[in-house]
N, C-alpha and C. Protein backbone atom coordinates (compact mmCIF):
# COMPACT_ATOMS: atom_id res chain seq x y z
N UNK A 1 92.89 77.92 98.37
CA UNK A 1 92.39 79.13 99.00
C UNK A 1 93.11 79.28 100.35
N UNK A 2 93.95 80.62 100.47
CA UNK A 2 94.46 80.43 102.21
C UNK A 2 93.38 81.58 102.30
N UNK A 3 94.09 81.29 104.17
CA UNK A 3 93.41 81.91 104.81
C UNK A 3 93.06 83.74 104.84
N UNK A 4 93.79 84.48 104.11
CA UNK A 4 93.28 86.11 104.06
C UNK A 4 92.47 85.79 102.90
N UNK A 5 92.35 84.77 102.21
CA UNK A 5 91.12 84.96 100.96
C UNK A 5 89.72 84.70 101.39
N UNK A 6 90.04 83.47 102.31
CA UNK A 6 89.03 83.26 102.82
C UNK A 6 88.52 84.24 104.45
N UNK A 7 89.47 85.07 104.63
CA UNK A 7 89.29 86.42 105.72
C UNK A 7 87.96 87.16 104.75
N UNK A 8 88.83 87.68 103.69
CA UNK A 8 88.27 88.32 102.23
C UNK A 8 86.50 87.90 101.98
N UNK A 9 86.49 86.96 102.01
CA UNK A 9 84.79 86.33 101.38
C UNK A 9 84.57 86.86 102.75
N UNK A 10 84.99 85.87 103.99
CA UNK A 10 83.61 86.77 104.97
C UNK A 10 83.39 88.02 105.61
N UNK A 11 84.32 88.31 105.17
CA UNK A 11 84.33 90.08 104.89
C UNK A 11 83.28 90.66 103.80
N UNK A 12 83.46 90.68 103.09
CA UNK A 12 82.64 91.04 101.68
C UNK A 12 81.78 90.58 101.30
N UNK A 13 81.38 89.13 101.90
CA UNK A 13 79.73 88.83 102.33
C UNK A 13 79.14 89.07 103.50
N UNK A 14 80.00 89.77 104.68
CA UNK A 14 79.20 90.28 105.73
C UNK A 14 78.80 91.80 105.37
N UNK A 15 79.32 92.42 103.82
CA UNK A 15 79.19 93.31 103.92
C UNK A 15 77.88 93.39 102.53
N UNK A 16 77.73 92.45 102.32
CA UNK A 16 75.94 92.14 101.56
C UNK A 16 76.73 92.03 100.24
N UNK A 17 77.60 91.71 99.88
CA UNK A 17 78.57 91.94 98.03
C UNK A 17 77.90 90.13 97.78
N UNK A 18 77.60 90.05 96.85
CA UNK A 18 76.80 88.78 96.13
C UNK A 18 77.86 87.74 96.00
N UNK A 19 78.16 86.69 95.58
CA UNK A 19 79.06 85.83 95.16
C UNK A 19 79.73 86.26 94.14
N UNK A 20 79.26 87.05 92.93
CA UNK A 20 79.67 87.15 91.55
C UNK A 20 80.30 88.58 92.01
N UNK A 21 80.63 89.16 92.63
CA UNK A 21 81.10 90.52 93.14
C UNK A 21 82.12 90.05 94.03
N UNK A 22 81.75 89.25 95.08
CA UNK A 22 82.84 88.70 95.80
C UNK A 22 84.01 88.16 95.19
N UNK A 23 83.79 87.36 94.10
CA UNK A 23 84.67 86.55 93.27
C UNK A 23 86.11 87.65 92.18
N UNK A 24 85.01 88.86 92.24
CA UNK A 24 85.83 89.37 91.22
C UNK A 24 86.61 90.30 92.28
N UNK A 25 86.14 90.74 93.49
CA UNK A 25 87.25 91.03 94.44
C UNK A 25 88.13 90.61 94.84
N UNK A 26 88.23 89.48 94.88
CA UNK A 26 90.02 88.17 95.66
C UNK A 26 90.04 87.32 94.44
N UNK A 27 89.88 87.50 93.20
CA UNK A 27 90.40 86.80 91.83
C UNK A 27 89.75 85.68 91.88
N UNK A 28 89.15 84.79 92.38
CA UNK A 28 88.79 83.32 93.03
C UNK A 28 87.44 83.51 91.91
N UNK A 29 86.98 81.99 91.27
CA UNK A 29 86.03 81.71 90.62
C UNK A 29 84.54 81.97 91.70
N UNK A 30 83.53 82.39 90.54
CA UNK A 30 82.15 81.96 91.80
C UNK A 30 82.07 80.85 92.40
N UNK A 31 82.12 80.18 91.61
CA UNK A 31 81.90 78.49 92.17
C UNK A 31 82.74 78.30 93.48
N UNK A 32 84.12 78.85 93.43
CA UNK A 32 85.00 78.41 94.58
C UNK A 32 84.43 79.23 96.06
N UNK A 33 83.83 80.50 95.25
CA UNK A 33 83.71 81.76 96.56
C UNK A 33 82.33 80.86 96.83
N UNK A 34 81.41 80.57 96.05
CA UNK A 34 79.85 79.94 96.75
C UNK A 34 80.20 78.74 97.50
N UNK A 35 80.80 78.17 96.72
CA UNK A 35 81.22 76.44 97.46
C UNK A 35 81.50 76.84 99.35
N UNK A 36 82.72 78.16 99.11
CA UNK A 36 83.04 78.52 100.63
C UNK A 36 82.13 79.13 101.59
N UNK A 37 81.22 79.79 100.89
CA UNK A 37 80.14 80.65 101.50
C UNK A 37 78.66 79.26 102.21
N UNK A 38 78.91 78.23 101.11
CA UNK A 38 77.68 77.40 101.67
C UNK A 38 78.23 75.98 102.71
N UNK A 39 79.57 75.84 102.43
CA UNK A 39 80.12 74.86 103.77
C UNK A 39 80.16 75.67 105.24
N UNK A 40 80.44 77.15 105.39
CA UNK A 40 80.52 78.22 106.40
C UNK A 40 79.25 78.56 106.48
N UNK A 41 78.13 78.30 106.05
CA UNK A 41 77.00 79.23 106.29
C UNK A 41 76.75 80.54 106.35
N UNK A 42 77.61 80.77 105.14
CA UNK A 42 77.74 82.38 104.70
C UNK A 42 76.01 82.17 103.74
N UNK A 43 75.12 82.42 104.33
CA UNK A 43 74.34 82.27 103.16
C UNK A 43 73.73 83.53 102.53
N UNK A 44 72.73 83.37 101.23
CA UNK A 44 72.30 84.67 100.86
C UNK A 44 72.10 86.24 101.78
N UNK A 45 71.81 85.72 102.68
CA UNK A 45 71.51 87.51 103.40
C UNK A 45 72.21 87.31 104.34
N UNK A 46 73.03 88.48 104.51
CA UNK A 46 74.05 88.74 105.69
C UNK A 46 72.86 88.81 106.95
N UNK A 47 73.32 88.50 108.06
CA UNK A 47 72.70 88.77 109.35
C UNK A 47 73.53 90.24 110.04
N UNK A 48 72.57 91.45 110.38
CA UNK A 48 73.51 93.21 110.78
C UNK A 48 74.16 91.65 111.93
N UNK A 49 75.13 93.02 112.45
CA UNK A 49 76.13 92.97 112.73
C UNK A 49 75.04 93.83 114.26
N UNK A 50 75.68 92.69 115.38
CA UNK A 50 74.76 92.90 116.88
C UNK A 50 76.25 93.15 117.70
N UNK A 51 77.26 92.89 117.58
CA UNK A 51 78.58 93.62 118.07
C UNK A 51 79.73 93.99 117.71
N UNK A 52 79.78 94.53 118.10
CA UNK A 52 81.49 95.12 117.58
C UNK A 52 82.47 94.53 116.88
N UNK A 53 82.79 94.61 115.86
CA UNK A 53 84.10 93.64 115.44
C UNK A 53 85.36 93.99 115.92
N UNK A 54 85.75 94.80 116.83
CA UNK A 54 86.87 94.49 117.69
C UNK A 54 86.96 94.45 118.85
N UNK A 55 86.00 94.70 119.85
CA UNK A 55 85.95 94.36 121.38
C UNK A 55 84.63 93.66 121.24
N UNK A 56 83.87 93.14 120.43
CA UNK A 56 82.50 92.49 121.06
C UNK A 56 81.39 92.99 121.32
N UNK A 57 81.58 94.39 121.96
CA UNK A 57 80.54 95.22 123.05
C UNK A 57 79.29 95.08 121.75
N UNK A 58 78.01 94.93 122.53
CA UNK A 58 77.02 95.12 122.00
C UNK A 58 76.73 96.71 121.22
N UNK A 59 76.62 96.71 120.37
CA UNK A 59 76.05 97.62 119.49
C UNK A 59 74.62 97.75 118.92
N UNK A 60 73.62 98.84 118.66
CA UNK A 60 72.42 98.94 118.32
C UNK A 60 72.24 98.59 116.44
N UNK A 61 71.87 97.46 115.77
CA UNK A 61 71.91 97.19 114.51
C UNK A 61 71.04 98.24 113.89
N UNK A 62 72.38 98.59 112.91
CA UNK A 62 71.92 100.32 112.21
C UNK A 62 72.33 100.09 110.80
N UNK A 63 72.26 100.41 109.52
CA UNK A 63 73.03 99.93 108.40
C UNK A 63 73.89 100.19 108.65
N UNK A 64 74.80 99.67 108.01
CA UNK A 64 76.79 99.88 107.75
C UNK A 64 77.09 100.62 109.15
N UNK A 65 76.87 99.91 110.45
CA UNK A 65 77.24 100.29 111.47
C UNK A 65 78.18 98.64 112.16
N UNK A 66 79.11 98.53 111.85
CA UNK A 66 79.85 97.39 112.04
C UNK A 66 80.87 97.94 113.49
N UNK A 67 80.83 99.18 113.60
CA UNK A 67 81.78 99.24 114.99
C UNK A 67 80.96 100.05 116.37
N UNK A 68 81.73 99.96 117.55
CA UNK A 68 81.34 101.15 118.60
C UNK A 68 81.51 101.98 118.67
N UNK A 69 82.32 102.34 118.27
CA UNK A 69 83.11 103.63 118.14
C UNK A 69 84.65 103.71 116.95
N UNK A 70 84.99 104.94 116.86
CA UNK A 70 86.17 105.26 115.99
C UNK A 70 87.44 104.77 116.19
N UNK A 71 87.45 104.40 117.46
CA UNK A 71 88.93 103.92 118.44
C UNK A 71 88.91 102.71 117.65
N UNK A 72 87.62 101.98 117.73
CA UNK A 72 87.23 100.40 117.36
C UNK A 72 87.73 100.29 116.14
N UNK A 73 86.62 101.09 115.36
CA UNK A 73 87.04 100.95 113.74
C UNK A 73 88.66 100.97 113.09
N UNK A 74 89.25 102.15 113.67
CA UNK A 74 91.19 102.80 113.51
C UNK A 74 91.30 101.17 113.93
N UNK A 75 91.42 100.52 115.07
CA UNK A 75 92.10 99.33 115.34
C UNK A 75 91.63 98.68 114.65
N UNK A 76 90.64 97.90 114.27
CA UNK A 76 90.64 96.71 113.21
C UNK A 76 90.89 96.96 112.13
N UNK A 77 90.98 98.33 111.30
CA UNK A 77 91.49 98.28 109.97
C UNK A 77 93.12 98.57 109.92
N UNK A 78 93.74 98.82 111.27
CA UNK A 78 94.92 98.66 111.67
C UNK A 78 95.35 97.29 111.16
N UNK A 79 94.86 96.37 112.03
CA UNK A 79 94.68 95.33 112.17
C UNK A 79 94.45 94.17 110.74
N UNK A 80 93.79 94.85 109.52
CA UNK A 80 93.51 93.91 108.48
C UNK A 80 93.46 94.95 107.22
N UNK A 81 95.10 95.40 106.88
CA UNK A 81 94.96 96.60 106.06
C UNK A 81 94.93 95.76 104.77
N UNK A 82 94.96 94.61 104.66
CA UNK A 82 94.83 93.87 103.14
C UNK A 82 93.50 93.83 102.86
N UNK A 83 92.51 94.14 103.74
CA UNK A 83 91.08 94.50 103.44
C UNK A 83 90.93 95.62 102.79
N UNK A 84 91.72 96.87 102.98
CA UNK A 84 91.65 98.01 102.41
C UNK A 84 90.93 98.52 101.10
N UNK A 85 92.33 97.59 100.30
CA UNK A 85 91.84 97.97 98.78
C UNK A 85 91.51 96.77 98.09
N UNK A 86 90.56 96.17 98.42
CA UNK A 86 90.11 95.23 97.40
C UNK A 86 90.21 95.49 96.04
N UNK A 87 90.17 96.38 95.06
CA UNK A 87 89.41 96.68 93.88
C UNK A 87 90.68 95.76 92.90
N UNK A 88 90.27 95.03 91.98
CA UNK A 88 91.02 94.09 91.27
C UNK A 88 91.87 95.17 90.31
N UNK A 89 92.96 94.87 90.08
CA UNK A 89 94.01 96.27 89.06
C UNK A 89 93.79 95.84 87.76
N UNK A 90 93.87 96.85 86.86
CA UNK A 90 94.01 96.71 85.47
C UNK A 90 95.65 96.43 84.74
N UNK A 91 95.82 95.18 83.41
CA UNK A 91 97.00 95.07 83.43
C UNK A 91 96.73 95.80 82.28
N UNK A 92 97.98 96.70 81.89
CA UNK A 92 98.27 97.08 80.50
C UNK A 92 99.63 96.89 79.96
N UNK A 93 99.73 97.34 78.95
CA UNK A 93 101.13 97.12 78.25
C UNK A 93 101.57 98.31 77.61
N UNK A 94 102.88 98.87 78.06
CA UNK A 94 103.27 100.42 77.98
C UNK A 94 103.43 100.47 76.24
N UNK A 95 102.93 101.78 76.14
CA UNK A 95 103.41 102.14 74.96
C UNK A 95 104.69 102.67 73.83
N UNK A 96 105.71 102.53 75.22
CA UNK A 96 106.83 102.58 74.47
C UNK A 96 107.26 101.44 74.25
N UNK A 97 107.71 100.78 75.57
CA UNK A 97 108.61 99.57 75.53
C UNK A 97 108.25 98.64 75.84
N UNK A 98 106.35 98.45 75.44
CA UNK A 98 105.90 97.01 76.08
C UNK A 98 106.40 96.36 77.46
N UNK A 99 106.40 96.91 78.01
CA UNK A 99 106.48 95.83 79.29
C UNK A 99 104.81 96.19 80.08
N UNK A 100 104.53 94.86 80.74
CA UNK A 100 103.20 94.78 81.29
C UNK A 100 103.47 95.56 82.80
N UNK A 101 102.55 96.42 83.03
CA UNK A 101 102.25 97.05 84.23
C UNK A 101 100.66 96.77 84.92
N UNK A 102 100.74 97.13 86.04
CA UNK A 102 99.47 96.89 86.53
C UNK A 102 98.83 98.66 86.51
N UNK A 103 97.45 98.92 87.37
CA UNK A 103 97.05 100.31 87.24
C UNK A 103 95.88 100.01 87.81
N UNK A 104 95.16 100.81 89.13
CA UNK A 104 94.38 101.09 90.09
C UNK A 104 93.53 101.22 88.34
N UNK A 105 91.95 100.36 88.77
CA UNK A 105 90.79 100.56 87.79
C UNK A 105 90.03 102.36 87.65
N UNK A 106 89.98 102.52 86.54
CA UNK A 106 89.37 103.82 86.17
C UNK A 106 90.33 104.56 85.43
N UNK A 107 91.84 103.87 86.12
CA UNK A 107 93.05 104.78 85.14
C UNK A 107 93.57 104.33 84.09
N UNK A 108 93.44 105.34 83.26
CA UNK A 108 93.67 105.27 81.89
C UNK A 108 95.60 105.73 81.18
N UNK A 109 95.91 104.79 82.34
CA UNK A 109 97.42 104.76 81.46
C UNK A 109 98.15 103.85 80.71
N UNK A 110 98.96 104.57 80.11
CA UNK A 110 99.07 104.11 78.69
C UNK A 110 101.03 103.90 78.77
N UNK A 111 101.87 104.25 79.96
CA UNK A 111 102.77 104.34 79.83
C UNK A 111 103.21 103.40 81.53
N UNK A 112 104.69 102.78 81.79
CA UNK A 112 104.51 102.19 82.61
C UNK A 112 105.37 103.59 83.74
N UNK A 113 105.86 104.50 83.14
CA UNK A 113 106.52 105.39 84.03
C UNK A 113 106.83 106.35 83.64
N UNK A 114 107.34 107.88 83.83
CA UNK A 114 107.47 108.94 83.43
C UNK A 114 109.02 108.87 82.41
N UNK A 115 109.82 108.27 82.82
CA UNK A 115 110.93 108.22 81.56
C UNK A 115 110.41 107.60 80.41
N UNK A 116 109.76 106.45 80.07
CA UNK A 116 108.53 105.66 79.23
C UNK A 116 108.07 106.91 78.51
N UNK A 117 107.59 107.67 79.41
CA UNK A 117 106.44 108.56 78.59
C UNK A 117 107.08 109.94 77.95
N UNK A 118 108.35 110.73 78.54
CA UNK A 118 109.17 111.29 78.15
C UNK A 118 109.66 110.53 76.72
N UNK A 119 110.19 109.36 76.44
CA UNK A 119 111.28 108.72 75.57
C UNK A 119 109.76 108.75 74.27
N UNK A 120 108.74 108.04 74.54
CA UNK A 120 107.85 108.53 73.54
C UNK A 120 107.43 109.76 73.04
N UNK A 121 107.34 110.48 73.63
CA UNK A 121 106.70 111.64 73.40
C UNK A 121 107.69 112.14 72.69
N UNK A 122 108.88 112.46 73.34
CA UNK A 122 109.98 113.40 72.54
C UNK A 122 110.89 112.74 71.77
N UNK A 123 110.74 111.08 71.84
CA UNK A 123 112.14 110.84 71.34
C UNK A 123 112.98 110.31 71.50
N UNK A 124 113.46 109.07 71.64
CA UNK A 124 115.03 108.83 72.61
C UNK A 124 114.39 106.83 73.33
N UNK A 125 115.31 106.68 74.05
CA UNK A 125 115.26 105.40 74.78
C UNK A 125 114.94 105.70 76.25
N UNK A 126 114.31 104.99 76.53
CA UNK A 126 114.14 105.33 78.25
C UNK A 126 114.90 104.00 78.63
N UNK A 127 115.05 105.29 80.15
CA UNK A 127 116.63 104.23 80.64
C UNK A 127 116.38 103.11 81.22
């Protein structure tokens, strides 16, 4: 486990995501994400968030209120854009020429690129 995976868990358990949710966000088994969560004292219930995660300043605990302001928030996700997109990708295998592609979850493609999907549809080799 390096260290942005383990950035990852206490991220996504400060943000209340269970072990079995956490796990399937950074690929990592439950067992490995709980094992890390109970040597750190990540335990079952997140504790809100009493300051700022990028200057400190005290903040009033509100749900999903993790910053002071917008300046705050823009800089730390500046700051940790591999937090961004957690969501695990879907692999598929193109329908022309088999080769394995990846694909943002919910999308339903079936081709690894637009020449792929041209050469099937109409005909021909893609280049």
């Amino acid at each position: 486990m390096n260290d942005i995976e383990k950035e990852k868990i206490r991220y996504w358990r400060g943000e209340g995501l269970g072990y079995k949710a956490v796990a399937a966000k950074t690929g990592l088994t439950e067992a490995a994400v709980k094992g890390y969560c109970k040597r750190q004292g990540l335990g079952s219930e997140p504790a809100p968030d009493t300051v700022c995660r990028q200057c400190a300043a005290p903040i009033t605990p509100a749900p999903r209120k993790k910053f002071c302001g917008d300046a705050c928030r823009m800089a730390w996700w500046s700051a940790h854009p591999y937090l961004r997109d957690s969501r695990p990708e879907n692999r598929h295998a193109c329908a022309h020429c088999g080769a394995a592609f990846f694909s943002a979850p919910g999308k339903a493609r079936k081709y690894c690129g637009h020449p792929c999907y041209v050469a099937h549809r109409w005909g021909g080799e893609a280049p």
